[in-house]
Protein backbone atom coordinates (compact mmCIF):
# COMPACT_ATOMS: atom_id res chain seq x y z
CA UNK A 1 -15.34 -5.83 -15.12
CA UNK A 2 -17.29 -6.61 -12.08
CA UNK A 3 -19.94 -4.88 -9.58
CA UNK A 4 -19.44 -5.64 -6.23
CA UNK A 5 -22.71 -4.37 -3.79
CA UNK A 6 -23.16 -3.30 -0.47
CA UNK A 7 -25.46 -5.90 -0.82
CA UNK A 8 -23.02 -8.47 -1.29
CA UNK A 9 -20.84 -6.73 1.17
CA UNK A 10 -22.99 -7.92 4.03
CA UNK A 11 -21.09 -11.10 3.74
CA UNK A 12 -17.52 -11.05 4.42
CA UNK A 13 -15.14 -12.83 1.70
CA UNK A 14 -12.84 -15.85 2.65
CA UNK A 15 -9.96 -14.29 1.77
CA UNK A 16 -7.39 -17.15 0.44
CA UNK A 17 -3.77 -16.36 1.11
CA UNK A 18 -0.80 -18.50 -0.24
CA UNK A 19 1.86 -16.64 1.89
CA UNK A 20 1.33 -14.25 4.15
CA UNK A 21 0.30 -11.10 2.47
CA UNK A 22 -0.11 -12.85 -0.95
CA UNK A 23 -3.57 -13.62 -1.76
CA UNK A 24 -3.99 -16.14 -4.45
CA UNK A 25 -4.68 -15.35 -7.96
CA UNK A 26 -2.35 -12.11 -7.21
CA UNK A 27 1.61 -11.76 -8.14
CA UNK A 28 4.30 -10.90 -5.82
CA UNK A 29 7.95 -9.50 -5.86
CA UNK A 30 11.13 -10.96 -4.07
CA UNK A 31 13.76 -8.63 -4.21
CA UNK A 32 17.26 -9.36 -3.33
CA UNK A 33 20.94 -8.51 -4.43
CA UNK A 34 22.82 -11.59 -6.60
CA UNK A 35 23.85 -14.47 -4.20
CA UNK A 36 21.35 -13.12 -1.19
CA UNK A 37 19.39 -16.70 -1.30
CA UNK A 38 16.37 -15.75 -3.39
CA UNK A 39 16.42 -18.99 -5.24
CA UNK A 40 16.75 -21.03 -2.00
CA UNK A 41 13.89 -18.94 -0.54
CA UNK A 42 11.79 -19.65 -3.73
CA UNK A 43 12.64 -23.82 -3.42
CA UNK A 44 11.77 -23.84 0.19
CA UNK A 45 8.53 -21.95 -0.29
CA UNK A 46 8.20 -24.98 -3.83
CA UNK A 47 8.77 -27.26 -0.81
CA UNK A 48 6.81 -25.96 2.07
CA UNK A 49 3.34 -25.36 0.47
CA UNK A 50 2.44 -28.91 -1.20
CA UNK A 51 3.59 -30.63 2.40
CA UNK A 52 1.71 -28.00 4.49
CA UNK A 53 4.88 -27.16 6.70
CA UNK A 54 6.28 -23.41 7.79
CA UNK A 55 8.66 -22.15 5.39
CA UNK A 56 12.50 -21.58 6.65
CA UNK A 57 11.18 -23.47 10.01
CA UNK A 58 14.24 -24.03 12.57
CA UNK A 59 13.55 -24.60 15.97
CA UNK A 60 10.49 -23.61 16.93
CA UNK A 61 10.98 -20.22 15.05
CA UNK A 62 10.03 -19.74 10.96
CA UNK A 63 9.78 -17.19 8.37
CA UNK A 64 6.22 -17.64 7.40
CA UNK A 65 3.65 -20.09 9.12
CA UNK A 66 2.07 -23.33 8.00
CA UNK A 67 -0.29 -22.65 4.54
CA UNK A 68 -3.17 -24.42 2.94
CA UNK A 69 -1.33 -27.28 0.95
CA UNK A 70 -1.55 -26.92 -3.22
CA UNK A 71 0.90 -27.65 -6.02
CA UNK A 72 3.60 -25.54 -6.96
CA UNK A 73 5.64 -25.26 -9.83
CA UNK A 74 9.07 -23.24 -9.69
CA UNK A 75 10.16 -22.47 -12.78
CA UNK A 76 14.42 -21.21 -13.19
CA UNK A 77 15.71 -19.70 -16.48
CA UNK A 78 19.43 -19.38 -15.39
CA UNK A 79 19.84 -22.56 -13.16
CA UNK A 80 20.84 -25.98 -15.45
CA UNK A 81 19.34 -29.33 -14.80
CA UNK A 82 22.76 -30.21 -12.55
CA UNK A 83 22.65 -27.48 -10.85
CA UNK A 84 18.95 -27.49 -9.72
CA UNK A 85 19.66 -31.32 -9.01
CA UNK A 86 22.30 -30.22 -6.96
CA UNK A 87 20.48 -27.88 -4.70
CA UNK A 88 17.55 -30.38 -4.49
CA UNK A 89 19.71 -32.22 -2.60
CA UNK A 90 20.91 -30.06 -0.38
CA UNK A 91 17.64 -29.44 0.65
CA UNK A 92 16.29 -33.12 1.07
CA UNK A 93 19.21 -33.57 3.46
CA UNK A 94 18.89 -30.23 5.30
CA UNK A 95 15.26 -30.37 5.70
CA UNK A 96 14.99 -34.62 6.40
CA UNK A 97 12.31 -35.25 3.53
CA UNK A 98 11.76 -38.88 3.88
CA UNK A 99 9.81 -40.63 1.40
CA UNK A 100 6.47 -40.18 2.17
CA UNK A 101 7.58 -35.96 1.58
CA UNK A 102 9.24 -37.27 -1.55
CA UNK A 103 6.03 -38.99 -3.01
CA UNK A 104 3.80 -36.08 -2.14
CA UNK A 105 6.78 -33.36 -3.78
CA UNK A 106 7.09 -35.11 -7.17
CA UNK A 107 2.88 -35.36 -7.42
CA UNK A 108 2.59 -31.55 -6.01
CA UNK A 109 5.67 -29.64 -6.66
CA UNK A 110 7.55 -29.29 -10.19
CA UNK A 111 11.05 -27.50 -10.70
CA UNK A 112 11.62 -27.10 -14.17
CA UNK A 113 15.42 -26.12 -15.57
CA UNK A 114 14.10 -23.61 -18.03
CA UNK A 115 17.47 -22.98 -19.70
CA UNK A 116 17.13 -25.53 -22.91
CA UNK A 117 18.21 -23.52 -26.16
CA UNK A 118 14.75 -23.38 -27.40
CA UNK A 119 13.74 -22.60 -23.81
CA UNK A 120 12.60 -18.70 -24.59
CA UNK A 121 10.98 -16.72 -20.71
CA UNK A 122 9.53 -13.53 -23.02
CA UNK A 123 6.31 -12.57 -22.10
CA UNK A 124 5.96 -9.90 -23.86
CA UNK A 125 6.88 -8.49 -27.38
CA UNK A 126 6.96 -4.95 -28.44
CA UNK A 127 4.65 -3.87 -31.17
CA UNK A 128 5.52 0.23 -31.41
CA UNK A 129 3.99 1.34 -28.04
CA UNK A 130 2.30 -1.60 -27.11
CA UNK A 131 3.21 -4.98 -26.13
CA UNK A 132 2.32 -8.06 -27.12
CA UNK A 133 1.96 -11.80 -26.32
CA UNK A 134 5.14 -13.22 -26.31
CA UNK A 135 6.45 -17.14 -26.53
CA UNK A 136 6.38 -17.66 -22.22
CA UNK A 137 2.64 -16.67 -22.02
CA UNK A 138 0.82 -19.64 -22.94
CA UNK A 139 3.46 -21.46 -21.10
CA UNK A 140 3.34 -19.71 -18.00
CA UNK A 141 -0.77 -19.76 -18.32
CA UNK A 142 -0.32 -23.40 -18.48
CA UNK A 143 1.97 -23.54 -15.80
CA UNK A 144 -0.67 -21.82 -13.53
CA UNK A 145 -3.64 -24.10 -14.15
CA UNK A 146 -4.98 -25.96 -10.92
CA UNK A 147 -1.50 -24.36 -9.13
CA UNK A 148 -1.75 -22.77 -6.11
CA UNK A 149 1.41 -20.56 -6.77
CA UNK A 150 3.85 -20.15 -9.64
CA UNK A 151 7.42 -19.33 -8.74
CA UNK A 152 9.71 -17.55 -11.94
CA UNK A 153 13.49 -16.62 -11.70
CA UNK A 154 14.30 -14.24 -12.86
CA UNK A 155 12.30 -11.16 -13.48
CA UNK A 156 15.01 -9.97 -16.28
CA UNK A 157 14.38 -13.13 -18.67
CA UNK A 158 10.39 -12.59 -18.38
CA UNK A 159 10.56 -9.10 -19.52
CA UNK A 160 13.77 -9.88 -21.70
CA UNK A 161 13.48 -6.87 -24.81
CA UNK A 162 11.58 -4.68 -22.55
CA UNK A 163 13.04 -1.57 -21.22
CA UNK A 164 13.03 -2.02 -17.63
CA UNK A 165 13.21 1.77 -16.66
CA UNK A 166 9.82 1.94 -18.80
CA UNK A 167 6.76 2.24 -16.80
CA UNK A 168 4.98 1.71 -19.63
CA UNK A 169 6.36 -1.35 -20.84
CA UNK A 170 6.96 -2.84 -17.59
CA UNK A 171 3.04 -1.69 -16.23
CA UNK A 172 2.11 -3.44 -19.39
CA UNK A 173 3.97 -6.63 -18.60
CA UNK A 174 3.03 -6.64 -15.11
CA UNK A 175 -0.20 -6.26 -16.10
CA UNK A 176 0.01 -9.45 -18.06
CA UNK A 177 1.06 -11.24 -15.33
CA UNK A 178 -1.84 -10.14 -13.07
CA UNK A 179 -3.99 -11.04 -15.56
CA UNK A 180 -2.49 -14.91 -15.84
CA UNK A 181 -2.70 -14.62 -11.96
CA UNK A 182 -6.34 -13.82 -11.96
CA UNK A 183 -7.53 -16.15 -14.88
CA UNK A 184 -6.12 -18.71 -13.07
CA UNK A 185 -6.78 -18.23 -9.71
CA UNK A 186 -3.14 -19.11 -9.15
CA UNK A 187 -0.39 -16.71 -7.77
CA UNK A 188 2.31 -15.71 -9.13
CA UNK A 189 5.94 -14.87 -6.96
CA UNK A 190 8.46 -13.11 -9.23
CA UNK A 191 12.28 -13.19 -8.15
CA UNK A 192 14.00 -10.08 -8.97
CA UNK A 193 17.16 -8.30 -8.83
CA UNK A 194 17.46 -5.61 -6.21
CA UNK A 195 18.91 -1.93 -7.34
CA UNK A 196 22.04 -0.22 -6.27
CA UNK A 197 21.48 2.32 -3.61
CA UNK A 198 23.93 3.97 -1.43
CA UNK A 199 22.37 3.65 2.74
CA UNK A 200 20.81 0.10 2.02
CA UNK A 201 17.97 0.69 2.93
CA UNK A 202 14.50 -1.24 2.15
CA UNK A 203 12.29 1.03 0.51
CA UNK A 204 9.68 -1.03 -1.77
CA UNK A 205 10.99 1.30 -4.49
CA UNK A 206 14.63 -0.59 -4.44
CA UNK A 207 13.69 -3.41 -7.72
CA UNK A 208 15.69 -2.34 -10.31
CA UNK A 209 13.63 -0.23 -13.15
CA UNK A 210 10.65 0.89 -13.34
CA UNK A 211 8.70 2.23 -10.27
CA UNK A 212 5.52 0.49 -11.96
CA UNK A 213 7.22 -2.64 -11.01
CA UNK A 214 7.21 -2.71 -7.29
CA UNK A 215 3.41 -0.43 -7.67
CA UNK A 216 2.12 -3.27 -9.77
CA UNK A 217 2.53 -6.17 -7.39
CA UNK A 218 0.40 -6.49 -3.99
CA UNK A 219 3.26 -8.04 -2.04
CA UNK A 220 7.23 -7.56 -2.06
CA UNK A 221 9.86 -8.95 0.16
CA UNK A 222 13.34 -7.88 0.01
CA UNK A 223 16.32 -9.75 0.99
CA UNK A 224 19.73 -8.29 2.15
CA UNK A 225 22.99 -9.10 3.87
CA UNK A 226 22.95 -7.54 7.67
CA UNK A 227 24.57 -4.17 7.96
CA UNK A 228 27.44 -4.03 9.71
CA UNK A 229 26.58 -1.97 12.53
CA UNK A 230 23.60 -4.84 13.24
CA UNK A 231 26.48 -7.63 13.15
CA UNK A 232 28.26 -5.62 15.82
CA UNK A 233 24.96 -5.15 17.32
CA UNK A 234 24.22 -9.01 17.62
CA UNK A 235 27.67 -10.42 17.79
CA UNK A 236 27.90 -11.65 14.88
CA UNK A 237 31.92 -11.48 13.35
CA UNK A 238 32.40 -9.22 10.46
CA UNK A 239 33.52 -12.85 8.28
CA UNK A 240 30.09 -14.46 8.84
CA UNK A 241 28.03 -11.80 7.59
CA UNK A 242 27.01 -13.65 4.38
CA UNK A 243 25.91 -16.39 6.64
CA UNK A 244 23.07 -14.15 7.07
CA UNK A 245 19.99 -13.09 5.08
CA UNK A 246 17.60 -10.11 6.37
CA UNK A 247 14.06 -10.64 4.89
CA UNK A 248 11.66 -7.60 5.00
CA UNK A 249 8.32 -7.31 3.90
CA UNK A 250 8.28 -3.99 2.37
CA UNK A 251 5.04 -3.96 1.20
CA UNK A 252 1.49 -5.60 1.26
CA UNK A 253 -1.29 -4.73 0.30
CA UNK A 254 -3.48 -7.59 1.69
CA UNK A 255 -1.80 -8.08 4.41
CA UNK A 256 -0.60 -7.15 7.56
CA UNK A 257 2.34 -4.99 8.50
CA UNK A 258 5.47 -7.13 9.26
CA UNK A 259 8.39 -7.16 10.81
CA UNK A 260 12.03 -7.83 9.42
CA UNK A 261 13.12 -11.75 10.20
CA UNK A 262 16.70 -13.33 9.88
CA UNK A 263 17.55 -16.32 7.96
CA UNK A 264 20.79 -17.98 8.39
CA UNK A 265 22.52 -20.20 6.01
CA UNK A 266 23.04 -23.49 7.12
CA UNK A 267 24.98 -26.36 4.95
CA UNK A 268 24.15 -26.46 1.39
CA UNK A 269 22.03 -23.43 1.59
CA UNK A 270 19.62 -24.50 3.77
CA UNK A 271 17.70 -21.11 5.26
CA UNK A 272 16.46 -21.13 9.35
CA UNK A 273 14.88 -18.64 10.57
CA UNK A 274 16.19 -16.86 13.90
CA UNK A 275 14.47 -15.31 16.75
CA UNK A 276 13.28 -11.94 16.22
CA UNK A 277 14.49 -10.71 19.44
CA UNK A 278 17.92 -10.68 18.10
CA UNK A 279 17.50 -8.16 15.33
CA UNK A 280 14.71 -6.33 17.51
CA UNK A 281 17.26 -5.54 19.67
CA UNK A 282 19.92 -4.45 16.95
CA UNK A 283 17.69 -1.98 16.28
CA UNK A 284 17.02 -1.07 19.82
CA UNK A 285 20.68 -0.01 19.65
CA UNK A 286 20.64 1.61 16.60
CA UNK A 287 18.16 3.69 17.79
CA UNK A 288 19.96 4.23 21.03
CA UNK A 289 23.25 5.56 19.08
CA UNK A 290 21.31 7.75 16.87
CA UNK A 291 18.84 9.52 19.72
CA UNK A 292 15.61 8.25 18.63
CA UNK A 293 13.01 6.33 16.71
CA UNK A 294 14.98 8.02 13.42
CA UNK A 295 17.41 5.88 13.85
CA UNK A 296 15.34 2.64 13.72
CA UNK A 297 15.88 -0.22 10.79
């Protein structure tokens, strides 16, 4: 527990954000159906901090602008060693690392394959009512130590035994995480599974379980395939829809309002970011069809 004065208010804060809308030594959602790219979005984000670049950055356009450099760790509890491997690869050939990025990744940025047998994500345990430490927490404290930002996949192996349509339990373990966050001074980005809904829409409420999940974090980004009336919209065929990935900052508490980007899928995976304009004016149209700023995305 801390004080703060009006005293001390006479002096305004640096205020030191990892991503946009994430300030460090806070935790943050991505939220995203299976297959949407939220793993490639974390690894480009593990690759983009420690060399200082934009993240998703494609000719002259990118999802989120240049950051103060740190180290990052990403850490994947359903990915195996070859596969991670795999996808590393991908990425040094779709993004050109030469070796100098190479020497400054492997000192600054670790992905770990957290899928050994005795590899166990739990954070927390239940005791009755109340939770407590579980096997990851230590880990993931350690983990966080002199890191500017901690990447976990997935949300369901951290809170593994929990019931995830709890607010208790899941305030409680999100709570936890905060607290690593803070101790630290490192932030945390959680990768989550999005819930079913019928219109598709991107409400911040949309993570599966709990609504003390999406209320705990300070920052949540969705990711979704493009509607189809948008791929009409912006000429894109019906086939290549999964080509596409809408990103949407549905909430932030530190930051800015945003508006929706498109990635596209390149070889291997790689994400670029497109030029607004294109789903700006998608929803231009939409809003045309429908009579009104109702109608907009």
């Amino acid at each position: 527990m801390k004080r703060i004065t009006f005293v001390q208010a006479r002096s305004k804060p640096h205020l030191d954000f990892v991503l946009p809308g994430l300030l460090l030594g806070s935790v943050g959602l991505i939220v995203g159906q299976g297959a949407v790219g939220k793993t490639y979005l974390a690894l480009h984000i593990g690759i983009g901090i420690p060399l200082g670049r934009p993240i998703a950055e494609a000719n002259g356009e990118a999802l989120w602008p240049a950051q103060s450099s740190g180290k990052v760790a990403v850490i994947l509890g359903e990915d195996p060693p070859e596969i991670v491997q795999d996808r590393l690869h991908s990425l040094r050939a779709g993004l050109q690392l030469d070796e100098r990025d190479e020497e400054i990744l492997d000192h600054d940025l670790e992905v770990i394959s957290f899928t050994d047998e005795d590899d166990d994500m739990r954070l927390a345990l239940k005791n009755g009512s109340r939770l407590e430490r579980g096997p990851f927490y230590e880990t993931l404290r350690g983990f966080c130590e002199g890191r500017r930002l901690v990447i976990i996949d997935p949300l369901a192996l951290v809170a593994l035994g929990l019931e995830e349509k709890d607010n208790g339990d899941m305030a409680q373990a999100m709570r936890m995480l905060a607290g690593i966050a803070r101790a630290t001074g490192c932030a945390i980005l959680v990768l989550h599974h999005v819930g079913k809904t019928r219109d598709g829409g991107e409400d911040w409420e949309r993570a599966r379980g709990a609504s003390s999940l999406t209320t705990s974090v300070r920052l949540q980004v969705n990711l979704g395939q493009l509607a189809e009336a948008e791929c009409k919209d912006m000429g894109i065929p019906i086939d290549d829809r999964g080509m596409w990935v809408r990103v949407a900052q549905t909430k932030a508490n530190y930051g800015a309002p945003a508006a929706p980007r498109l990635l596209r899928r390149a070889a291997g995976g790689v994400l670029r970011a497109m030029p607004t304009p294109m789903l700006a004016g998608a929803a231009e149209a939409q809003q045309k069809k429908q009579g009104g700023r109702n109608g907009a995305i």
